[in-house]
C-alpha atoms as a PDB file:
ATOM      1  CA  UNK A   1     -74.151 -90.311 -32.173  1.00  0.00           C
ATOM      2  CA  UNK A   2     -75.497 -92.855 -34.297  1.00  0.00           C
ATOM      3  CA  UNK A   3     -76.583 -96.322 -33.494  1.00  0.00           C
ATOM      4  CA  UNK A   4     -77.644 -99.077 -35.607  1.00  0.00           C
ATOM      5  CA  UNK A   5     -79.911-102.409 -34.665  1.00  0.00           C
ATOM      6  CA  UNK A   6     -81.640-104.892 -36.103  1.00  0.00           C
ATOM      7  CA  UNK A   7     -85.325-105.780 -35.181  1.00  0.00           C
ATOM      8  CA  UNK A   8     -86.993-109.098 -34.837  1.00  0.00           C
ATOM      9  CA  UNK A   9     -87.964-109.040 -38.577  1.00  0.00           C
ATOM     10  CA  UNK A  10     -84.201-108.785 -39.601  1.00  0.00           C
ATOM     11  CA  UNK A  11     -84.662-105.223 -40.746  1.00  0.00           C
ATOM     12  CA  UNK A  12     -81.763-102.678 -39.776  1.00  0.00           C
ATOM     13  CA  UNK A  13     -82.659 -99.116 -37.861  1.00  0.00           C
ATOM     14  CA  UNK A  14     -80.615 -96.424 -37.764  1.00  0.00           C
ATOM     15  CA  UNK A  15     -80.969 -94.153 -34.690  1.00  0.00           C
ATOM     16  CA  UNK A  16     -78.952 -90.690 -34.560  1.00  0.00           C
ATOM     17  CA  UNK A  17     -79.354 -89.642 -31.046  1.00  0.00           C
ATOM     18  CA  UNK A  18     -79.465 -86.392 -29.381  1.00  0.00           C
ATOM     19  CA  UNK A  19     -79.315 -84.934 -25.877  1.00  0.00           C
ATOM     20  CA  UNK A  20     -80.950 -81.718 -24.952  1.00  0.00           C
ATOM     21  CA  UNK A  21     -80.342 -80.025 -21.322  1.00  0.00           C
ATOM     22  CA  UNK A  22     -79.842 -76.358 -19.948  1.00  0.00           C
ATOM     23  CA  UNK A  23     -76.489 -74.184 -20.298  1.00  0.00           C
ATOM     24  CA  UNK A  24     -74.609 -74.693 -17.199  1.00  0.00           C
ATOM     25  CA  UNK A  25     -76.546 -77.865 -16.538  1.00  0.00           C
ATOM     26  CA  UNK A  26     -75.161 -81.382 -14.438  1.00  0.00           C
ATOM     27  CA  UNK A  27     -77.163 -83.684 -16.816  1.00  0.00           C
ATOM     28  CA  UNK A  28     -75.957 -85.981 -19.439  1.00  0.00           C
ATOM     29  CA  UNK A  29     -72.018 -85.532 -17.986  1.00  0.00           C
ATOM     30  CA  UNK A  30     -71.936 -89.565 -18.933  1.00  0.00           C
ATOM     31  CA  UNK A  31     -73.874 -89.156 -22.410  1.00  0.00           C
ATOM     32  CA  UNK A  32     -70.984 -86.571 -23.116  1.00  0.00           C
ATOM     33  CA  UNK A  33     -68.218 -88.813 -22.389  1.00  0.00           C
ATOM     34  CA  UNK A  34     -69.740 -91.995 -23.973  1.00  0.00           C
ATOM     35  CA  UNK A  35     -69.400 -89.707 -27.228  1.00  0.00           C
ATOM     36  CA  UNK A  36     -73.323 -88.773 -27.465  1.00  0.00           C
ATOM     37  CA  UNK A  37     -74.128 -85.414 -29.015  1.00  0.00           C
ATOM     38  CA  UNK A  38     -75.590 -83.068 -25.861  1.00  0.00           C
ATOM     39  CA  UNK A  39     -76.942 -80.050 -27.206  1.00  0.00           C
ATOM     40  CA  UNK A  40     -77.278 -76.627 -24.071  1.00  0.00           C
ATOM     41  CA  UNK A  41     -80.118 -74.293 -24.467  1.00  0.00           C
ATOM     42  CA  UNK A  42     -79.468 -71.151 -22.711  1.00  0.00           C
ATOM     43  CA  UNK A  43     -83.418 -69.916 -22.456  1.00  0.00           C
ATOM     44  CA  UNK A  44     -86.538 -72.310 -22.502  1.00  0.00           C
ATOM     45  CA  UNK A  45     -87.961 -70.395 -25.556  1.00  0.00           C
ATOM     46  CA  UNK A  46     -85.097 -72.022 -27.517  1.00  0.00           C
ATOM     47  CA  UNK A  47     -86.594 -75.574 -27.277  1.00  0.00           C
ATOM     48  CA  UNK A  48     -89.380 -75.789 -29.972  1.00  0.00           C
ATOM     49  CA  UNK A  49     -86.128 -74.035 -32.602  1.00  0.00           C
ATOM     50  CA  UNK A  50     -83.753 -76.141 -31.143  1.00  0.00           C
ATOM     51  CA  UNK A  51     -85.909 -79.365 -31.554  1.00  0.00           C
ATOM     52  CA  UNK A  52     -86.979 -78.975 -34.865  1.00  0.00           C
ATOM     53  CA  UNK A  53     -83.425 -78.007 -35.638  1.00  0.00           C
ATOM     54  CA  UNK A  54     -82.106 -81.312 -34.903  1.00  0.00           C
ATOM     55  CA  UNK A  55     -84.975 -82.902 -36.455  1.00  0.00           C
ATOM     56  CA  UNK A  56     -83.332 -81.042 -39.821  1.00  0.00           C
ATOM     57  CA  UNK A  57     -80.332 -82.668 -39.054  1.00  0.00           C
ATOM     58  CA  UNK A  58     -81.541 -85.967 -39.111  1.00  0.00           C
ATOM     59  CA  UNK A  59     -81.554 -86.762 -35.722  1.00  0.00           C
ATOM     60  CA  UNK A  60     -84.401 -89.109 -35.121  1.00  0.00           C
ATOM     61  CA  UNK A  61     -84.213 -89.749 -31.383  1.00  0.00           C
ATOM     62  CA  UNK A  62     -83.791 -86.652 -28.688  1.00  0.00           C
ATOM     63  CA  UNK A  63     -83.114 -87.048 -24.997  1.00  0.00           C
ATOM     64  CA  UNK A  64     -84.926 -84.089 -22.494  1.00  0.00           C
ATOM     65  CA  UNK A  65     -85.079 -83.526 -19.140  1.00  0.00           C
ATOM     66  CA  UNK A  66     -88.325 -83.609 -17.612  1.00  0.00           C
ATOM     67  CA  UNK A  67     -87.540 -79.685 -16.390  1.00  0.00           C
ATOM     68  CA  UNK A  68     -86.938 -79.006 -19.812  1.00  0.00           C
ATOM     69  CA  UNK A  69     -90.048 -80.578 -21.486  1.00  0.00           C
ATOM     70  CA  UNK A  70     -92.170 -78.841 -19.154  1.00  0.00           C
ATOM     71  CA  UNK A  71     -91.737 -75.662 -20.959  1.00  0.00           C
ATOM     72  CA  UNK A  72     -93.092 -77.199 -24.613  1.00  0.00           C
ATOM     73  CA  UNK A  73     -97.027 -76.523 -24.618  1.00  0.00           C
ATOM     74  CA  UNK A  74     -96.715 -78.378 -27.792  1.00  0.00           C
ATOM     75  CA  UNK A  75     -94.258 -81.035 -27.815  1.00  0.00           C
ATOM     76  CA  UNK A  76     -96.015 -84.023 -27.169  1.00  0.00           C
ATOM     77  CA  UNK A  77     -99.327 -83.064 -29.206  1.00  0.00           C
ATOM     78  CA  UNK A  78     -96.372 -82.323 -32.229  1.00  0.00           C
ATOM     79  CA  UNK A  79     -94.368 -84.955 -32.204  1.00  0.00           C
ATOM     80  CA  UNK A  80     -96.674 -88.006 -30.482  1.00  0.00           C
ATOM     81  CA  UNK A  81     -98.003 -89.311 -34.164  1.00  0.00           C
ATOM     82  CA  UNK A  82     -94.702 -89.314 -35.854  1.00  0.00           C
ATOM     83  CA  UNK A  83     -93.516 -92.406 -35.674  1.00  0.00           C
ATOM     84  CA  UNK A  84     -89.704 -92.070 -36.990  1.00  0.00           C
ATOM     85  CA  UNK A  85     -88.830 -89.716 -34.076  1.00  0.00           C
ATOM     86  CA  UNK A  86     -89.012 -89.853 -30.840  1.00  0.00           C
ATOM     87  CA  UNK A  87     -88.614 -87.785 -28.099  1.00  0.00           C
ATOM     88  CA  UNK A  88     -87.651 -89.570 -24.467  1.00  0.00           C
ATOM     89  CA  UNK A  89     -88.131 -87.569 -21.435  1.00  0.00           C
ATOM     90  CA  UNK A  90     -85.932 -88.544 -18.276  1.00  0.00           C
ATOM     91  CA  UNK A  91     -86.465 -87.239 -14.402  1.00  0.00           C
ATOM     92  CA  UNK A  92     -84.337 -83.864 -13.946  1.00  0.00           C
ATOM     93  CA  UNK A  93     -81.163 -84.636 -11.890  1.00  0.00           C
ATOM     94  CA  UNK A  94     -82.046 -83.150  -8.746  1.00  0.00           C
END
């Protein structure tokens, strides 16, 4: 889904959001029906491929379970200095 604001300086951003979570998984169920894009991974060695997929696709903001993030030795050290993506990481539903 894409968003679009408008910062304090009056310049526009466009945000194209993403969700990640595991096949089968409870999470996001709310980002799905609100119309968000959730993406399933069915192994953990499909995250780095799946990331820098989206990232292809334009998608500038991506949405991870904690659970999932755990198994990226190299996604904060990767992604922490770009500053037109950003990667949020929320507690695993439990």
């Amino acid at each position: 889904m894409a968003l679009c604001a408008e910062r304090s300086d009056g310049m526009e951003v466009n945000m194209k959001i993403s969700f990640l979570k595991f096949k089968d998984s409870a999470n996001y169920k709310i980002a799905k029906a609100l119309g968000y894009d959730v993406y399933e991974i069915e192994k953990p060695e499909q995250l780095d491929l799946k990331i820098q997929e989206l990232k292809e696709k334009r998608f500038n903001t991506i949405v991870l379970t904690s659970e999932l993030a755990g198994f990226s030795q190299d996604l904060i050290k990767k992604y922490k200095n770009d500053n037109n993506f950003n990667i949020i990481i929320t507690p695993t539903k439990t």
